[in-house]
C-alpha atoms as a PDB file:
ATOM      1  CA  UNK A   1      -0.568  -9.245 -15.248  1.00  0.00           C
ATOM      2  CA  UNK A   2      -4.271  -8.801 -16.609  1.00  0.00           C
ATOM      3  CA  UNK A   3      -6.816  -5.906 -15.484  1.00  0.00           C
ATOM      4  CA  UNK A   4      -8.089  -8.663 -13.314  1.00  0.00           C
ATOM      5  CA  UNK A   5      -5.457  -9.928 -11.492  1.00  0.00           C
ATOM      6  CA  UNK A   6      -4.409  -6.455 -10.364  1.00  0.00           C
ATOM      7  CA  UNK A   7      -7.398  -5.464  -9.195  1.00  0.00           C
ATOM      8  CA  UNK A   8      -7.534  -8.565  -7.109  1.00  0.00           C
ATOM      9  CA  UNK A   9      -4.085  -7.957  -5.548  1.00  0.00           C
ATOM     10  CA  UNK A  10      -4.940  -4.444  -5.154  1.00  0.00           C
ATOM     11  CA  UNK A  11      -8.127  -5.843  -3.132  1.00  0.00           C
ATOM     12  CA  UNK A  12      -5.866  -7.924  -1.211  1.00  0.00           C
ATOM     13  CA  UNK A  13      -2.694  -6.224  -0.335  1.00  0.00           C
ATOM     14  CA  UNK A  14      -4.787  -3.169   0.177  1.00  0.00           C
ATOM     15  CA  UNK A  15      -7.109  -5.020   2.358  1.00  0.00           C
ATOM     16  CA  UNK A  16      -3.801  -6.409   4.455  1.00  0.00           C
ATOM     17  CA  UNK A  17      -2.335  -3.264   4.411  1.00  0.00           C
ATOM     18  CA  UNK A  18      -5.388  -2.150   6.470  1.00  0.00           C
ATOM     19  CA  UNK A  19      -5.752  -5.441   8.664  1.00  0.00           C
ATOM     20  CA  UNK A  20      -1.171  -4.266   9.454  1.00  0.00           C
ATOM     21  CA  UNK A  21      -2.425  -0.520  10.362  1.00  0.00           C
ATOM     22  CA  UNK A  22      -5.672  -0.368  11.746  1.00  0.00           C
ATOM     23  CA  UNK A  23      -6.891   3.056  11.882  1.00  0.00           C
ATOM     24  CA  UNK A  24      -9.865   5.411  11.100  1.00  0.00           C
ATOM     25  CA  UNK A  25      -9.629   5.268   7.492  1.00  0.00           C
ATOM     26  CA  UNK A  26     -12.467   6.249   5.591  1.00  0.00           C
ATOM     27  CA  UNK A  27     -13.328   4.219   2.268  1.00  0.00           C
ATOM     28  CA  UNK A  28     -15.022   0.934   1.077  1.00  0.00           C
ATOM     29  CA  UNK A  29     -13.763  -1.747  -1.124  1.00  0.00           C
ATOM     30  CA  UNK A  30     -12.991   0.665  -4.090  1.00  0.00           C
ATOM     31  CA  UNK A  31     -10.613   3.026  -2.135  1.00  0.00           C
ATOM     32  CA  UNK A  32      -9.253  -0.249  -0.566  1.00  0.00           C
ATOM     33  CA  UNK A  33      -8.130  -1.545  -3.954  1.00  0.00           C
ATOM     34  CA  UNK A  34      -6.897   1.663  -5.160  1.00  0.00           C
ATOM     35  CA  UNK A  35      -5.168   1.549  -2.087  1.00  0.00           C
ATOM     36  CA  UNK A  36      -3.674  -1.385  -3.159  1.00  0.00           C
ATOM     37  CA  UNK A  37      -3.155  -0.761  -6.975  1.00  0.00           C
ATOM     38  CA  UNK A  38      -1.362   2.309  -6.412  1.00  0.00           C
ATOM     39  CA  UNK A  39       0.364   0.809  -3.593  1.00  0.00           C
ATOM     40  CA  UNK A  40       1.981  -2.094  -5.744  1.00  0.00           C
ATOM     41  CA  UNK A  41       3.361   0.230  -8.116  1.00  0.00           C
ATOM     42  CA  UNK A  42       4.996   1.777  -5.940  1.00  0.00           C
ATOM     43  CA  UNK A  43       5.876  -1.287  -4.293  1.00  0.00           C
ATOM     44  CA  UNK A  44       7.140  -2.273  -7.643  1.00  0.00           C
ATOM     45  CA  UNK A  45       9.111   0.841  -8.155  1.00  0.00           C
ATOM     46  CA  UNK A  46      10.832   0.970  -5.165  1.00  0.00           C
ATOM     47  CA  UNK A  47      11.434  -2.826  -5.357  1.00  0.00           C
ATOM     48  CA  UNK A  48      13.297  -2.040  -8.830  1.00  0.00           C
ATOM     49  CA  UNK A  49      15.143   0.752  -7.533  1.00  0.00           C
ATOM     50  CA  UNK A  50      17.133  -0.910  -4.729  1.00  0.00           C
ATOM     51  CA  UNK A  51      17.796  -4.056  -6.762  1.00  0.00           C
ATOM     52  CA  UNK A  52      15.310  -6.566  -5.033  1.00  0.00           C
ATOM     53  CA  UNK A  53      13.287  -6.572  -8.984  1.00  0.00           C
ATOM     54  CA  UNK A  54      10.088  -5.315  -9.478  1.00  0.00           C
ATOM     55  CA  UNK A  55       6.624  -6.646 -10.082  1.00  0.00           C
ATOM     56  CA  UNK A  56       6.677 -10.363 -11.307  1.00  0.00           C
ATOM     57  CA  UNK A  57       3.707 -13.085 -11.934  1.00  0.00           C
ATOM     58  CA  UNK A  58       0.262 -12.901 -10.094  1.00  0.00           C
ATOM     59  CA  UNK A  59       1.541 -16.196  -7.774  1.00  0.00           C
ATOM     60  CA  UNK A  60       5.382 -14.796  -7.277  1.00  0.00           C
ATOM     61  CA  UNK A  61       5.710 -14.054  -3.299  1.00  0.00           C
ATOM     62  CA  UNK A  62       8.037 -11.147  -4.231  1.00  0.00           C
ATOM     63  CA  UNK A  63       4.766  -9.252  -6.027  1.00  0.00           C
ATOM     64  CA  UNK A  64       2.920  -9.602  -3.049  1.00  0.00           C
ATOM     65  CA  UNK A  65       5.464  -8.680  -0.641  1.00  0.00           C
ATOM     66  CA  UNK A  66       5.813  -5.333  -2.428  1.00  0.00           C
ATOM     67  CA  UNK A  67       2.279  -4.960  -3.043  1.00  0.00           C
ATOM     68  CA  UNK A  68       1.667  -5.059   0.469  1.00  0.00           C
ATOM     69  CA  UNK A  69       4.693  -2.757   1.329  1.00  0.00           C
ATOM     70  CA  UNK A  70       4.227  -0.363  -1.032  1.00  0.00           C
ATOM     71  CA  UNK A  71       0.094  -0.385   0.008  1.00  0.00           C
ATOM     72  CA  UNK A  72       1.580   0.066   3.940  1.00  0.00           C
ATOM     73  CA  UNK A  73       3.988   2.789   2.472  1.00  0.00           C
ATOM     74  CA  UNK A  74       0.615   4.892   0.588  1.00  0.00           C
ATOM     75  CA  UNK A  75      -1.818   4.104   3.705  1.00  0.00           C
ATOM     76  CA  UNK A  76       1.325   6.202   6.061  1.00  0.00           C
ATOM     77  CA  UNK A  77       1.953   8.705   3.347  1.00  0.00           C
ATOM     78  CA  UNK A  78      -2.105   9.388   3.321  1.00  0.00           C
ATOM     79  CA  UNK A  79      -2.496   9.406   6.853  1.00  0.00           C
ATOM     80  CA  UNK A  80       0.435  11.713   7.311  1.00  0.00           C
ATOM     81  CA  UNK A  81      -1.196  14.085   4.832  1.00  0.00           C
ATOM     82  CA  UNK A  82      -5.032  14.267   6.492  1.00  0.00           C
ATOM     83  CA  UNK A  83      -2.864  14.955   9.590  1.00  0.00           C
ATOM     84  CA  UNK A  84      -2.400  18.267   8.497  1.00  0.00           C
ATOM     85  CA  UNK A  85       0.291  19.141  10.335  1.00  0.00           C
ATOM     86  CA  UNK A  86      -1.567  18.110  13.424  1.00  0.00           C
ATOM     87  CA  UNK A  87       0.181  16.161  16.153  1.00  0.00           C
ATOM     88  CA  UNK A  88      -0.796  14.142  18.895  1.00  0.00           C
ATOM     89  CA  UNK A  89       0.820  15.245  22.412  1.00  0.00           C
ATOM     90  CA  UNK A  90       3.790  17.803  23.073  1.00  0.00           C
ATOM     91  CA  UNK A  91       6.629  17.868  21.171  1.00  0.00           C
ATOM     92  CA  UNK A  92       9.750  15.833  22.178  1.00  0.00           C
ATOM     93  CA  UNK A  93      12.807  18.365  23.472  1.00  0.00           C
END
């Protein structure tokens, strides 16, 4: 894939990562699609490492499925570390 086409799925998986977890994340358009850039690799990575095959073509369904996983995967991961080891409510016994 060209420069271009990732940043557009970055835009876009990112983007649907954030429409899947709404939240109070803070960011624009750029953080969206790093959101998403970053999240594809690791979409990518973690598609290769159980066997399902990585990153293909721009217009493969199995690039944006893992673009959009691996972008839901980041957006947790981030949230879980602003938390700072905050919680909401008591602990469960």
């Amino acid at each position: 894939m060209g420069i271009i086409a990732w940043i557009v799925l970055g835009l876009l998986a990112g983007a649907i990562a954030k429409a899947v977890l709404p939240g109070d994340d803070p960011g624009g358009v750029i953080l969206t699609m790093l959101i998403g850039i970053i999240g594809a690799i690791i979409g990518g990575l973690i598609g290769e490492w159980v066997g399902f095959g990585g990153l293909g073509s721009f217009f493969e369904l199995r690039t944006w499925i893992l673009a959009v996983a691996g972008s839901i995967v980041l957006l947790l991961l981030a949230r879980l570390a602003a938390n700072d080891g905050r919680h909401r409510g008591p602990l469960p016994h």
